[in-house]
N, C-alpha and C. Protein backbone atom coordinates (compact mmCIF):
# COMPACT_ATOMS: atom_id res chain seq x y z
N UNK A 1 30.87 -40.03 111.47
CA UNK A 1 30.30 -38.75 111.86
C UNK A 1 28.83 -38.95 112.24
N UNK A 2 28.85 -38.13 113.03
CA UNK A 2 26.78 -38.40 113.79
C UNK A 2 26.39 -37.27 113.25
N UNK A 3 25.16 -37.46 113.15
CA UNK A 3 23.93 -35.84 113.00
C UNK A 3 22.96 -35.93 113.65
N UNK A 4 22.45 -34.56 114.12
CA UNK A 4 21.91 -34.23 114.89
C UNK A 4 21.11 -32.78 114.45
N UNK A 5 20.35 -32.74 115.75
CA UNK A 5 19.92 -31.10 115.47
C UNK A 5 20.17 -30.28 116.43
N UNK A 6 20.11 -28.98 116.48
CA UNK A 6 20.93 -28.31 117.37
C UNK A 6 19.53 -27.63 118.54
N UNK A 7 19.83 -27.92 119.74
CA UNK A 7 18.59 -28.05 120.32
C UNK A 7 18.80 -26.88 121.13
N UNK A 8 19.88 -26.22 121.46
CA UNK A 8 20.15 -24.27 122.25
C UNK A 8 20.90 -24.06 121.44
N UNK A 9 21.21 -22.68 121.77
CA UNK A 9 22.06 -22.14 121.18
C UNK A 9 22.09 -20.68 121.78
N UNK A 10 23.25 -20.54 122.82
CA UNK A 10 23.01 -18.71 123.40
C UNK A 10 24.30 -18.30 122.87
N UNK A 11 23.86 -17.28 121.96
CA UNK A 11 24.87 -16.35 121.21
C UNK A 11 25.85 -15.88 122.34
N UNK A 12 25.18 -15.36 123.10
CA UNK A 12 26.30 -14.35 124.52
C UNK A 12 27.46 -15.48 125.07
N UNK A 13 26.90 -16.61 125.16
CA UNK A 13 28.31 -17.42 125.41
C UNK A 13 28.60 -18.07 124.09
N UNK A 14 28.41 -18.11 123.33
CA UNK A 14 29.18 -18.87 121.78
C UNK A 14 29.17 -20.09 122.00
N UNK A 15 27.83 -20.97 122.89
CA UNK A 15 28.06 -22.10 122.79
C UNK A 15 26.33 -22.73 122.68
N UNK A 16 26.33 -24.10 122.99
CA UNK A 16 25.18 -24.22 123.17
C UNK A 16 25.04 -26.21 123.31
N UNK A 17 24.32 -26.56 122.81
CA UNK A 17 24.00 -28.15 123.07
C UNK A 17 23.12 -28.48 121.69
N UNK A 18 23.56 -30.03 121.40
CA UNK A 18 22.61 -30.40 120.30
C UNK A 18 21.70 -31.66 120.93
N UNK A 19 21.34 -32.14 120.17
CA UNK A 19 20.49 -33.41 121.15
C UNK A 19 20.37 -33.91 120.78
N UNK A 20 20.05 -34.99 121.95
CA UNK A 20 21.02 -36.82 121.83
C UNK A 20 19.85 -37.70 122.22
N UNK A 21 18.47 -37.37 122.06
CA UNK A 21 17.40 -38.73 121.98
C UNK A 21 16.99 -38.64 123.47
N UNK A 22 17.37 -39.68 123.97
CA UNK A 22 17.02 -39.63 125.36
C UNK A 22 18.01 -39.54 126.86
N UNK A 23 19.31 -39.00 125.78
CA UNK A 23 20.43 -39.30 126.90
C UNK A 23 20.80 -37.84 127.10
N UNK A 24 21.95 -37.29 127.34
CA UNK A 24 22.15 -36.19 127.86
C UNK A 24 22.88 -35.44 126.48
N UNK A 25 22.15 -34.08 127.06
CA UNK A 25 22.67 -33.45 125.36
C UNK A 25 23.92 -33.14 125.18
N UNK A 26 24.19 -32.97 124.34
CA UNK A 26 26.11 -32.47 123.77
C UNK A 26 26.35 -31.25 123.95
N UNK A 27 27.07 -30.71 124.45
CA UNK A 27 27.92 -29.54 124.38
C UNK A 27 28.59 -29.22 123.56
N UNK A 28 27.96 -27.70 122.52
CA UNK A 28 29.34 -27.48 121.47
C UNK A 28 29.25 -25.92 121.70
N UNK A 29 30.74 -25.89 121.57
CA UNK A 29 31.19 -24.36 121.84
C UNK A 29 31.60 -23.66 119.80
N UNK A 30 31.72 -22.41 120.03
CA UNK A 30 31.88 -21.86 119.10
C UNK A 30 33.29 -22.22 118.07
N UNK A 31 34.00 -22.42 118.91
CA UNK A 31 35.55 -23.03 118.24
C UNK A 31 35.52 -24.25 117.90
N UNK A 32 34.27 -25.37 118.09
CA UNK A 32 34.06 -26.35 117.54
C UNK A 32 33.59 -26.03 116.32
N UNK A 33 32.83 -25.18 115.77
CA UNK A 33 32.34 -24.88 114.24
C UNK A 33 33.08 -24.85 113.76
N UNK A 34 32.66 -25.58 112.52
CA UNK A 34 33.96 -25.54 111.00
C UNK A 34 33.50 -24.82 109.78
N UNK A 35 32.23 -24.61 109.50
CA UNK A 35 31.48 -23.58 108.62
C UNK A 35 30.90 -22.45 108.80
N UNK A 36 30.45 -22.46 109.56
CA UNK A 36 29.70 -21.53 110.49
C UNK A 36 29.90 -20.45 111.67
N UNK A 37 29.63 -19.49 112.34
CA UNK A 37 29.77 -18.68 113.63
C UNK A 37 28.93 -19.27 114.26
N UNK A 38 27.58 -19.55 114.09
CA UNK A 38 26.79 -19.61 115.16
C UNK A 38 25.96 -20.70 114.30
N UNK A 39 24.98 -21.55 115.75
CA UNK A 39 24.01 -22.38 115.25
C UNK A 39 22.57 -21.89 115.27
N UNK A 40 21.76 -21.83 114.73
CA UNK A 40 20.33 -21.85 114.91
C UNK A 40 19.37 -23.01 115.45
N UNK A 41 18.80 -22.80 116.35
CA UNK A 41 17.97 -24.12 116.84
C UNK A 41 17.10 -24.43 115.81
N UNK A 42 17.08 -26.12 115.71
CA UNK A 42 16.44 -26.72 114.88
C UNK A 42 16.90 -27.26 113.61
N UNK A 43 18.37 -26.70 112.95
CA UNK A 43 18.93 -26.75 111.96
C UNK A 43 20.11 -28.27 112.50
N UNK A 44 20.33 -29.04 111.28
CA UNK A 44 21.11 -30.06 111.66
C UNK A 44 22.45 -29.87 111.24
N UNK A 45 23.21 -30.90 112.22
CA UNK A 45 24.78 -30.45 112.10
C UNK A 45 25.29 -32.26 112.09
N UNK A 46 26.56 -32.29 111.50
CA UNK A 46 27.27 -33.21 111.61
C UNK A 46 28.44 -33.07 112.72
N UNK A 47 28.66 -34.26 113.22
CA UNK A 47 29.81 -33.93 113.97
C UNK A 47 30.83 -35.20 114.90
N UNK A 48 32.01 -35.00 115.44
CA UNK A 48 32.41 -35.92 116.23
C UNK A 48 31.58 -35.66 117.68
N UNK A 49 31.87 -37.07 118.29
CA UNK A 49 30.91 -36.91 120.14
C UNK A 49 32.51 -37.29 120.35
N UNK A 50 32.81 -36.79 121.45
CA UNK A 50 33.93 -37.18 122.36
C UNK A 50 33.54 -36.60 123.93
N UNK A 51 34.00 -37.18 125.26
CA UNK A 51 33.43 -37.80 125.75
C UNK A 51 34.82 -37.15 126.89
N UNK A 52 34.05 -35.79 127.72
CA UNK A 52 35.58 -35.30 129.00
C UNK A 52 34.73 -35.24 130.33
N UNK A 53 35.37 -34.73 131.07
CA UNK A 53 35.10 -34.40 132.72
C UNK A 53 33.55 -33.55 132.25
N UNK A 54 33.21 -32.83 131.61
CA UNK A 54 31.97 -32.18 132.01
C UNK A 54 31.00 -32.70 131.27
N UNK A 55 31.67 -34.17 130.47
CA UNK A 55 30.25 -34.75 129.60
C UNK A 55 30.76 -34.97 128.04
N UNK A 56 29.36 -35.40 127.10
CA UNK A 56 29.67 -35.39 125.76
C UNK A 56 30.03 -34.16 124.98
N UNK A 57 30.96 -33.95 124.35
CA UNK A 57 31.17 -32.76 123.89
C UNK A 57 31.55 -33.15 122.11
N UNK A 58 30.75 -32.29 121.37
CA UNK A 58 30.38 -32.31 119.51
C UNK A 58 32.23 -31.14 119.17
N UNK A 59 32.67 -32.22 118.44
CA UNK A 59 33.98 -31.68 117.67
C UNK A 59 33.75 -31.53 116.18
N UNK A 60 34.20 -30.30 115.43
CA UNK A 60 34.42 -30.54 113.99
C UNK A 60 32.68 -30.67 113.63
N UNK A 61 32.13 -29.47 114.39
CA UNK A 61 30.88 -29.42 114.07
C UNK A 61 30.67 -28.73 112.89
N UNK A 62 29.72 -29.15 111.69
CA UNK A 62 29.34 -28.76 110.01
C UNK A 62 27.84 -28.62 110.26
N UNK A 63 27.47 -27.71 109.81
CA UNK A 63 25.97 -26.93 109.35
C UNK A 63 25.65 -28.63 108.14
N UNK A 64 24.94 -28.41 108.13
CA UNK A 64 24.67 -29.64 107.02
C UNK A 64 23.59 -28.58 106.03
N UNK A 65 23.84 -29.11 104.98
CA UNK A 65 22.73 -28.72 103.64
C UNK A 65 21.65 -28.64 104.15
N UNK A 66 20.46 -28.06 104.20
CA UNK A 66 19.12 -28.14 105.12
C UNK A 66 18.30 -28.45 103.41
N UNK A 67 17.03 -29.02 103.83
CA UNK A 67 16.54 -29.56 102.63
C UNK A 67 15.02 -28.41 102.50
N UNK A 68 14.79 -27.85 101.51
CA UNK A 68 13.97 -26.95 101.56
C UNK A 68 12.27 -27.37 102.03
N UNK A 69 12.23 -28.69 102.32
CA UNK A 69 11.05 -28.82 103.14
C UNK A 69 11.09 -28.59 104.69
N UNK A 70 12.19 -28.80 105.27
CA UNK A 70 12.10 -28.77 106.38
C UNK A 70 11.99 -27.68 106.84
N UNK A 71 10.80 -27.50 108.24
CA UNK A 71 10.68 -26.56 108.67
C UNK A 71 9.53 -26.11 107.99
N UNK A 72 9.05 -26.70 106.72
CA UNK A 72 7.48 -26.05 106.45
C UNK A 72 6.15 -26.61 107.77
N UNK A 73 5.81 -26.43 108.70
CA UNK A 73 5.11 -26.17 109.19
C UNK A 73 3.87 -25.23 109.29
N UNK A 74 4.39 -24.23 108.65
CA UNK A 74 3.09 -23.41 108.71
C UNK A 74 2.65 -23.87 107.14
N UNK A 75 2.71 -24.58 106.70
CA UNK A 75 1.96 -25.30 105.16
C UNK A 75 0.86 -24.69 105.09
N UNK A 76 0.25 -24.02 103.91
CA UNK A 76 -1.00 -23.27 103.84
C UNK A 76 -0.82 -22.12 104.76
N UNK A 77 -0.60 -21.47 104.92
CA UNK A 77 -0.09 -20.28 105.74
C UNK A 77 0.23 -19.68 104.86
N UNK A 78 0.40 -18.78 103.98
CA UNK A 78 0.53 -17.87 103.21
C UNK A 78 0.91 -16.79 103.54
N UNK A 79 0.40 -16.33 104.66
CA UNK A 79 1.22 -15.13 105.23
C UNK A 79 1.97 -15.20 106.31
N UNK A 80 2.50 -16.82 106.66
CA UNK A 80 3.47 -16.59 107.58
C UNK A 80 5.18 -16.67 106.71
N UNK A 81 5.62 -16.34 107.50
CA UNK A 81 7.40 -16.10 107.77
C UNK A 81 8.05 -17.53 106.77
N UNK A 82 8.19 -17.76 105.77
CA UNK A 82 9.37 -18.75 105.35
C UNK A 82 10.13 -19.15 106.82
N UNK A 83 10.44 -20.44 107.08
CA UNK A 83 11.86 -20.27 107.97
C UNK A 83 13.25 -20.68 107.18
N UNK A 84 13.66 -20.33 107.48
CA UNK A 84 14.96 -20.31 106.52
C UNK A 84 15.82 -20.48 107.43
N UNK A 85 16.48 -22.12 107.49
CA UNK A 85 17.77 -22.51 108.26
C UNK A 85 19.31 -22.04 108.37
N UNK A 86 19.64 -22.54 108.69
CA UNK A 86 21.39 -22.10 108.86
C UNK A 86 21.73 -20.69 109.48
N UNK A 87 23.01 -19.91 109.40
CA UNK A 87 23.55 -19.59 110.20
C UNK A 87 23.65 -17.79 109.97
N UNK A 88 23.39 -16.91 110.65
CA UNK A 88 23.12 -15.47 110.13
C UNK A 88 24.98 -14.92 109.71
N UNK A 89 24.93 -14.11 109.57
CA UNK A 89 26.19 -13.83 109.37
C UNK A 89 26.35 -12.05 109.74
């Protein structure tokens, strides 16, 4: 299984792309999720790459545990926003 992070994500089509370094990003659609409805950009996922006519495409895609540092960026910020990963419901 690979991981990754999920780099779009447009709700209106239920799909989106995760990303692949320097090569071309993955395509995952909504019926690929196995935990989840939807992805949030920035949050990491596990998954199969398999490989059709329109490119790499992420199978048996999993939300992964997010670790409560990630995403602190605004550090010392006190009055900004927590971000809080994973998937709305």
């Amino acid at each position: 299984m690979l991981q990754t992070i999920v780099k779009k994500w447009f709700r209106d089509k239920n799909s989106g792309f995760l990303d692949n370094g320097d090569g071309p990003d993955i395509m995952v659609t909504k019926s690929d999720l196995v935990n989840c409805e939807f992805l949030k950009v920035g949050v990491m996922v596990e998954f199969e790459c398999h490989s059709d006519k329109r490119g790499l495409i992420a199978k048996k895609v999993k939300l992964l545990q997010q670790n409560k540092s990630y995403g602190q960026h605004n550090k010392g910020n006190s009055n900004a926003k927590k971000f809080r990963p994973g998937v709305m419901t």
